[in-house]
N, C-alpha and C. Protein backbone atom coordinates (compact mmCIF):
# COMPACT_ATOMS: atom_id res chain seq x y z
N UNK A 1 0.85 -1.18 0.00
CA UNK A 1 0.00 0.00 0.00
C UNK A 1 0.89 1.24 0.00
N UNK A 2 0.58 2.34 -0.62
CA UNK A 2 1.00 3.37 -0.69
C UNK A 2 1.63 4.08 0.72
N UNK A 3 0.66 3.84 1.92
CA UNK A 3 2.16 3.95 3.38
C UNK A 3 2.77 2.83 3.42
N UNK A 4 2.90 2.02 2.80
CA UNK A 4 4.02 1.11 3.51
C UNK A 4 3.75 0.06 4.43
N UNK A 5 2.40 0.17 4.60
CA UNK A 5 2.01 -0.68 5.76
C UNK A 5 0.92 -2.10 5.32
N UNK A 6 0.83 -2.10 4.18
CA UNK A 6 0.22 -3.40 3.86
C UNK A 6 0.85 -4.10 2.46
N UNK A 7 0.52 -5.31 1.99
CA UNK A 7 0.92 -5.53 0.90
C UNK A 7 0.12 -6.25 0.23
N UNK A 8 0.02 -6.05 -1.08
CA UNK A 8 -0.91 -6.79 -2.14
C UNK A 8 -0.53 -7.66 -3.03
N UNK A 9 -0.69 -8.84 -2.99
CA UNK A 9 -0.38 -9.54 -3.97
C UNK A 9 -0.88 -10.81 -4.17
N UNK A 10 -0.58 -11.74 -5.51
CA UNK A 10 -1.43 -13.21 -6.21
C UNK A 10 -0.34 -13.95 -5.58
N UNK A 11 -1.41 -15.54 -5.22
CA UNK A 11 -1.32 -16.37 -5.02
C UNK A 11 -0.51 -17.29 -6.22
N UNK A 12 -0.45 -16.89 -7.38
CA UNK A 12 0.46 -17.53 -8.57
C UNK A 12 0.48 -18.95 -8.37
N UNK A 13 -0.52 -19.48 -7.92
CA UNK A 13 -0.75 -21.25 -7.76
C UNK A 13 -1.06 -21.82 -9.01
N UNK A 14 -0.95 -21.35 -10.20
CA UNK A 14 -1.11 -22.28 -11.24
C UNK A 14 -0.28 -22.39 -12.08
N UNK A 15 0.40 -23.39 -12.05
CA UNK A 15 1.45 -23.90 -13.00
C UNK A 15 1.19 -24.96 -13.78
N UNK A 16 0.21 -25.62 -14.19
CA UNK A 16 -0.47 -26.52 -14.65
C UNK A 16 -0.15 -27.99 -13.47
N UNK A 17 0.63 -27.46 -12.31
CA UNK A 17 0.87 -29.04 -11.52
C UNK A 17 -0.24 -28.50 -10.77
N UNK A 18 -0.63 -27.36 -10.00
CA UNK A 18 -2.00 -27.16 -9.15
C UNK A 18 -2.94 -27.70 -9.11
N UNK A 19 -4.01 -26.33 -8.81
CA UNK A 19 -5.89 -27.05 -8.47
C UNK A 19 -6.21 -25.91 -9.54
N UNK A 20 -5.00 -25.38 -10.44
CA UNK A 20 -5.92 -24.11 -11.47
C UNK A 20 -6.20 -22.76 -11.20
N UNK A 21 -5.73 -22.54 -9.76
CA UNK A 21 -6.37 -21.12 -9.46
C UNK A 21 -5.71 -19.99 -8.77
N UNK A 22 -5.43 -19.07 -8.93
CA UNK A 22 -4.82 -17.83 -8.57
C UNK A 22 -5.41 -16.75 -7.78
N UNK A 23 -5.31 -15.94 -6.97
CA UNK A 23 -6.47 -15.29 -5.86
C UNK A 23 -5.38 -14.33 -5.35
N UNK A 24 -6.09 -13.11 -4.87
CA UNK A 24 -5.56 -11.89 -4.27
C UNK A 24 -5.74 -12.01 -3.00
N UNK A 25 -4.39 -12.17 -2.47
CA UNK A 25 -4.37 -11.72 -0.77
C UNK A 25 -3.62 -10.04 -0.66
N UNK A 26 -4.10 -10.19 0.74
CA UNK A 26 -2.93 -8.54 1.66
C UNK A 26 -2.79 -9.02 2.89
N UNK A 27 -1.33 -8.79 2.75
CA UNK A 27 -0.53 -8.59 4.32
C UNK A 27 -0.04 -8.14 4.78
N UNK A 28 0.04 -7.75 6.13
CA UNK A 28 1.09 -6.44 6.85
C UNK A 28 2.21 -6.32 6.28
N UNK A 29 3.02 -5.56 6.39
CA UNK A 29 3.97 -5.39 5.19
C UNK A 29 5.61 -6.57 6.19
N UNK A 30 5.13 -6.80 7.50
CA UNK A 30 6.13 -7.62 8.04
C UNK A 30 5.79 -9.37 7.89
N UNK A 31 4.76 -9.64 7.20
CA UNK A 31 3.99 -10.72 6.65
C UNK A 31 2.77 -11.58 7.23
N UNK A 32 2.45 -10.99 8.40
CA UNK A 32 1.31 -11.20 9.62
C UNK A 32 0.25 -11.05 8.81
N UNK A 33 -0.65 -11.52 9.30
CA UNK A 33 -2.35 -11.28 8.74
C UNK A 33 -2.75 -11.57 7.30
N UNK A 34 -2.15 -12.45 6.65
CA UNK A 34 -2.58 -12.82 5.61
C UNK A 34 -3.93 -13.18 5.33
N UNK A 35 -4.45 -12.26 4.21
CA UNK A 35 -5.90 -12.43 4.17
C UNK A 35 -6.44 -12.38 2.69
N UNK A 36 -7.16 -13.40 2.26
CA UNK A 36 -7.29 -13.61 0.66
C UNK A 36 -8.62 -12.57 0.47
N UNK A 37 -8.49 -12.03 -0.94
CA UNK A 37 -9.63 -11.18 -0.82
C UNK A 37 -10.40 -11.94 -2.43
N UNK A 38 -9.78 -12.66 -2.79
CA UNK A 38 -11.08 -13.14 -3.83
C UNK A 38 -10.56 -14.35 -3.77
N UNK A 39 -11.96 -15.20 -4.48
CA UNK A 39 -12.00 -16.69 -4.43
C UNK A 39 -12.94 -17.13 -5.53
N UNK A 40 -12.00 -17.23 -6.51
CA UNK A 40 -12.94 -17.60 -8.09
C UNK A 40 -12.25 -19.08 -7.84
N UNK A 41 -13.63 -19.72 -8.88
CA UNK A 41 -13.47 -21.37 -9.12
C UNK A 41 -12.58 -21.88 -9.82
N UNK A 42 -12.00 -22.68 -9.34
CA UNK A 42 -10.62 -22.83 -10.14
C UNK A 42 -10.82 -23.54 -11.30
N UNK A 43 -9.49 -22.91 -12.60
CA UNK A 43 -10.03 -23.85 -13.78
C UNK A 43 -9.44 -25.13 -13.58
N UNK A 44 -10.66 -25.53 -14.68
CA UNK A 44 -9.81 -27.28 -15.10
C UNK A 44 -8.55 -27.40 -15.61
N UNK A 45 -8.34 -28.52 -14.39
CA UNK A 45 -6.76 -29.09 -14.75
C UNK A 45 -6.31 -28.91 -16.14
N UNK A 46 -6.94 -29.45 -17.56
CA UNK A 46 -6.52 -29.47 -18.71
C UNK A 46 -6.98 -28.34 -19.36
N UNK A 47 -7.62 -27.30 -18.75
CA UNK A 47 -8.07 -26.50 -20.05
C UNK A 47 -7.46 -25.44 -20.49
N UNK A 48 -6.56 -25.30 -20.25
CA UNK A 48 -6.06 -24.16 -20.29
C UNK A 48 -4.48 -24.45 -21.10
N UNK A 49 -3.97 -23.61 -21.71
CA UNK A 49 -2.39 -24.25 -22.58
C UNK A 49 -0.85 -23.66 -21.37
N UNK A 50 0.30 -24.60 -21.57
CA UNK A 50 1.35 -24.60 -20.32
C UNK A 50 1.33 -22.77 -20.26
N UNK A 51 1.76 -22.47 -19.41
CA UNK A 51 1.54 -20.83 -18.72
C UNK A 51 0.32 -20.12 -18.45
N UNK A 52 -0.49 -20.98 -18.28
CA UNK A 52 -2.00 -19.72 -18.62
C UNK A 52 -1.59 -19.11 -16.95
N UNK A 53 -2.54 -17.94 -16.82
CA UNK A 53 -1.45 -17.03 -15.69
C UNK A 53 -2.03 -17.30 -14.95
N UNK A 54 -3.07 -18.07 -14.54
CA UNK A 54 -3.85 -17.77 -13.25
C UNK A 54 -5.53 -17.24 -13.99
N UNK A 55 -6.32 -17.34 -12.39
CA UNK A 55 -7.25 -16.52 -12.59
C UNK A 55 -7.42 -14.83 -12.14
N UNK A 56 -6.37 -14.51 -11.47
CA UNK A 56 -6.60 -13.43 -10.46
C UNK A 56 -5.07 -13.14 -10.07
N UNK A 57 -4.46 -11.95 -10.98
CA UNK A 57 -3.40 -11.79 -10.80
C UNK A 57 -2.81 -10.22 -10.90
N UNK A 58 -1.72 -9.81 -10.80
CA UNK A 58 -1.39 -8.98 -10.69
C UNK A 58 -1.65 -7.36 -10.13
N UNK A 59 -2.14 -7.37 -8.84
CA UNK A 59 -2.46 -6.56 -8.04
C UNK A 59 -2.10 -5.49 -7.88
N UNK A 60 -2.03 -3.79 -8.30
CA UNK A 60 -1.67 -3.18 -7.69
C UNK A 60 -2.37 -1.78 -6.82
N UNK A 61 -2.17 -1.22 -5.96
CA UNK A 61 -2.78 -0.35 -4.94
C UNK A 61 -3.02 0.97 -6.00
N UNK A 62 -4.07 1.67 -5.32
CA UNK A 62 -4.51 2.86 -6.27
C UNK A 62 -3.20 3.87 -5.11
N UNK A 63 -3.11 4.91 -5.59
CA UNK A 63 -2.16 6.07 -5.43
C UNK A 63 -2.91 6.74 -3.45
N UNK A 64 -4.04 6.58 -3.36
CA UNK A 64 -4.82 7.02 -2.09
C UNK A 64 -4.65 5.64 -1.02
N UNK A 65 -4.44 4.45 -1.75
CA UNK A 65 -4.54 3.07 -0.71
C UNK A 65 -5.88 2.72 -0.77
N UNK A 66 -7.03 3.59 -1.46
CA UNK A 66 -8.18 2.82 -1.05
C UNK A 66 -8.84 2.11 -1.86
N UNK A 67 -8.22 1.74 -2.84
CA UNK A 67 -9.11 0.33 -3.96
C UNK A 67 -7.40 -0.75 -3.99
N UNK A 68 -7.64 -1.41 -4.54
CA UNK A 68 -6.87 -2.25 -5.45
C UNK A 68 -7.38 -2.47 -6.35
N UNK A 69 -6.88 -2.76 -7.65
CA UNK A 69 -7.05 -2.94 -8.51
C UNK A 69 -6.39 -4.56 -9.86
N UNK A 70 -6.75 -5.13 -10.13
CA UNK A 70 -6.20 -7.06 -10.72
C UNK A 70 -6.20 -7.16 -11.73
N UNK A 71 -6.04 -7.80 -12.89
CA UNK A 71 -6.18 -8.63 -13.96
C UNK A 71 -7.30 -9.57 -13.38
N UNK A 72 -8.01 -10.19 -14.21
CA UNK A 72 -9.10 -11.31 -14.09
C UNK A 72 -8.91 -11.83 -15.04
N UNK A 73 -8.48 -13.03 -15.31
CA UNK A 73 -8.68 -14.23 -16.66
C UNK A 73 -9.54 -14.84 -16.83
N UNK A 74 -9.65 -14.81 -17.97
CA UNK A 74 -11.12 -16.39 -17.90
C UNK A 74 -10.73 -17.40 -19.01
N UNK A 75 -10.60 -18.75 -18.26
CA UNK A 75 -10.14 -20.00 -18.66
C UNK A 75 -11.46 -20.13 -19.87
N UNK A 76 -11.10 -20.90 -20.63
CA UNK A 76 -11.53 -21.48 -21.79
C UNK A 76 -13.19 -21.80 -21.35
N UNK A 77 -14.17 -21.87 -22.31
CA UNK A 77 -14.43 -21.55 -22.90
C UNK A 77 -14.92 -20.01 -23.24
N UNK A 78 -14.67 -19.61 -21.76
CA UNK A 78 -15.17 -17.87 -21.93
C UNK A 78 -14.36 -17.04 -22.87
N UNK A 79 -12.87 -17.22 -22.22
CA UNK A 79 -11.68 -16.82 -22.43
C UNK A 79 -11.62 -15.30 -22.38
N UNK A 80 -10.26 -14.86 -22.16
CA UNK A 80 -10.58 -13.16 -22.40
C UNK A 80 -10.25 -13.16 -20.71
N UNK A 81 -9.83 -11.45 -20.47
CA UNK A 81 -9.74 -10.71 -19.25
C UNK A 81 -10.10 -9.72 -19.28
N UNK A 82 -10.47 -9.21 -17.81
CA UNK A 82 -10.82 -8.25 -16.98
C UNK A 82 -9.64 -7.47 -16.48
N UNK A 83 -10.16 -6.02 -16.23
CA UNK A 83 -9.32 -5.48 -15.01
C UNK A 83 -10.73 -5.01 -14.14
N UNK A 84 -10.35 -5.17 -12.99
CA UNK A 84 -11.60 -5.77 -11.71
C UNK A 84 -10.58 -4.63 -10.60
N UNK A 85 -11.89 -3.25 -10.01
CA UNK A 85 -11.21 -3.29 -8.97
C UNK A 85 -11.99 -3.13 -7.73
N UNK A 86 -11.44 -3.39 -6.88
CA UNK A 86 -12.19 -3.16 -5.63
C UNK A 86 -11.16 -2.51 -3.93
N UNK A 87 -12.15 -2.95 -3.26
CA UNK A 87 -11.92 -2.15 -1.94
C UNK A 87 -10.73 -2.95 -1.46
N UNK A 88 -9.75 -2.22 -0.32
CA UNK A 88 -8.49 -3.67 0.24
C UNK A 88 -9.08 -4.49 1.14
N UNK A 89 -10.52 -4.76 1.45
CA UNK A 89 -10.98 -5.80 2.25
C UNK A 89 -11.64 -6.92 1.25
N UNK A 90 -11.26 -6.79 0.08
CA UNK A 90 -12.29 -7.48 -1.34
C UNK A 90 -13.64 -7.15 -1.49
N UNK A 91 -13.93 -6.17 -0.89
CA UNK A 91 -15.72 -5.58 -1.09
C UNK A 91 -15.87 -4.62 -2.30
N UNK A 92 -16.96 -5.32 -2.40
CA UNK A 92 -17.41 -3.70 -3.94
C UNK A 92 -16.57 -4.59 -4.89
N UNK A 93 -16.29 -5.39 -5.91
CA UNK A 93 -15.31 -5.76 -7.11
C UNK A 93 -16.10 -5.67 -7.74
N UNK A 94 -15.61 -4.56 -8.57
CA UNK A 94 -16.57 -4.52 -10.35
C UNK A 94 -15.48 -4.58 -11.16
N UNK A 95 -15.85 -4.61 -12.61
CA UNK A 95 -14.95 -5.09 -13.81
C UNK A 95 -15.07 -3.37 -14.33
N UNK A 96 -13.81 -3.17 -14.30
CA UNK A 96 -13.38 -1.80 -15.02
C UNK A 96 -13.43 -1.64 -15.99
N UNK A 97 -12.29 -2.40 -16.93
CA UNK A 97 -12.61 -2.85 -18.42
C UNK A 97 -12.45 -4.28 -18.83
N UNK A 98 -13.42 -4.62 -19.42
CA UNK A 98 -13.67 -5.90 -19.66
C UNK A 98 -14.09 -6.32 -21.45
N UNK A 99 -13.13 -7.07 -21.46
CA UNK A 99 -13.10 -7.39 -23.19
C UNK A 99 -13.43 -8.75 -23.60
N UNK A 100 -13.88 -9.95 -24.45
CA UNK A 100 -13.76 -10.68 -24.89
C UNK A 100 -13.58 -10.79 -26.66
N UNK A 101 -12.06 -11.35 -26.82
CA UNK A 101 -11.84 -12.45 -26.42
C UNK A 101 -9.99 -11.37 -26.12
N UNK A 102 -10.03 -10.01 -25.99
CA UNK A 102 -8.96 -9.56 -26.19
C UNK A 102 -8.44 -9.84 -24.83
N UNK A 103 -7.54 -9.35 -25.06
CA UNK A 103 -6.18 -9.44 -23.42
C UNK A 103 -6.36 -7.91 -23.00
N UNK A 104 -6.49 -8.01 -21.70
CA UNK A 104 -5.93 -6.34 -20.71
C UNK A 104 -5.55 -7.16 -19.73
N UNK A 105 -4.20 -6.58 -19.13
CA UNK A 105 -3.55 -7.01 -18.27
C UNK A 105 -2.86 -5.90 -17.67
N UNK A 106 -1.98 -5.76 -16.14
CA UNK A 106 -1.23 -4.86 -15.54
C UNK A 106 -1.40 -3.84 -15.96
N UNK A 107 -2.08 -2.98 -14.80
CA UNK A 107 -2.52 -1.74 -14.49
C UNK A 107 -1.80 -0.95 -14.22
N UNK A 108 -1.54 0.51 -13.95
CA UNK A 108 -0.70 0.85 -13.18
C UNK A 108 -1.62 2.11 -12.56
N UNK A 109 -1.45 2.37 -11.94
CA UNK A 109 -2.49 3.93 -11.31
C UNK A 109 -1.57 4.72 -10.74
N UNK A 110 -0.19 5.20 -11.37
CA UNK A 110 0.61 5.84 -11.64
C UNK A 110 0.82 6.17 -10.20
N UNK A 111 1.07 7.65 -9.50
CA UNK A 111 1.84 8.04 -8.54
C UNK A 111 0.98 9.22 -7.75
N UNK A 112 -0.13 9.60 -8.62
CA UNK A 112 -0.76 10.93 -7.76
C UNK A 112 -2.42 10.86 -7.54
N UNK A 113 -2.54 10.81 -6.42
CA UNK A 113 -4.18 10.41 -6.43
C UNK A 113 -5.54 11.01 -7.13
């Protein structure tokens, strides 16, 4: 987070050896209190080709600390991503911009609120 005092980041659990699924936690920035803030269904073992990134990845804090903001994937047959943001307790997640079947990925919400 923008003071320094929390941290945001994916679970990066899918490597095709997993359960398929990737999810946003935050933790004190000394690593205490780990707390997941989304929980999408994980994809199928096979559906997806070697690297698919996850479902829920790349996290970063808005410039004030008070949203975060992700990538969202969607495994086959939907296919296509989201950028999804919401509150740092995971409340409120809406889809910012949302495309099918194109790619948006890593956000950045630059430096000034």
């Amino acid at each position: 987070a923008p003071d320094g005092r929390r941290i945001a980041f994916d679970s990066g659990d899918f490597n095709g050896q997993t359960d398929g699924g990737a999810d946003i936690y935050v933790m004190r920035a000394d690593g205490s209190g780990r707390k997941r803030l989304t929980d999408f269904p994980r994809a199928p073992q096979k559906c997806c080709p070697p690297g698919f990134p996850g479902l829920a990845n790349n996290p970063v804090w808005s410039p004030s600390g008070t949203r975060i903001m992700f990538s969202h994937f969607l495994p086959p047959p939907k296919e296509g991503s989201k950028l999804v943001v919401m509150k740092p307790n995971g409340s409120r997640q809406h889809v910012v911009v949302g495309r099918k079947p194109d790619f948006v990925n890593k956000v950045d919400w630059g430096t000034h609120p």
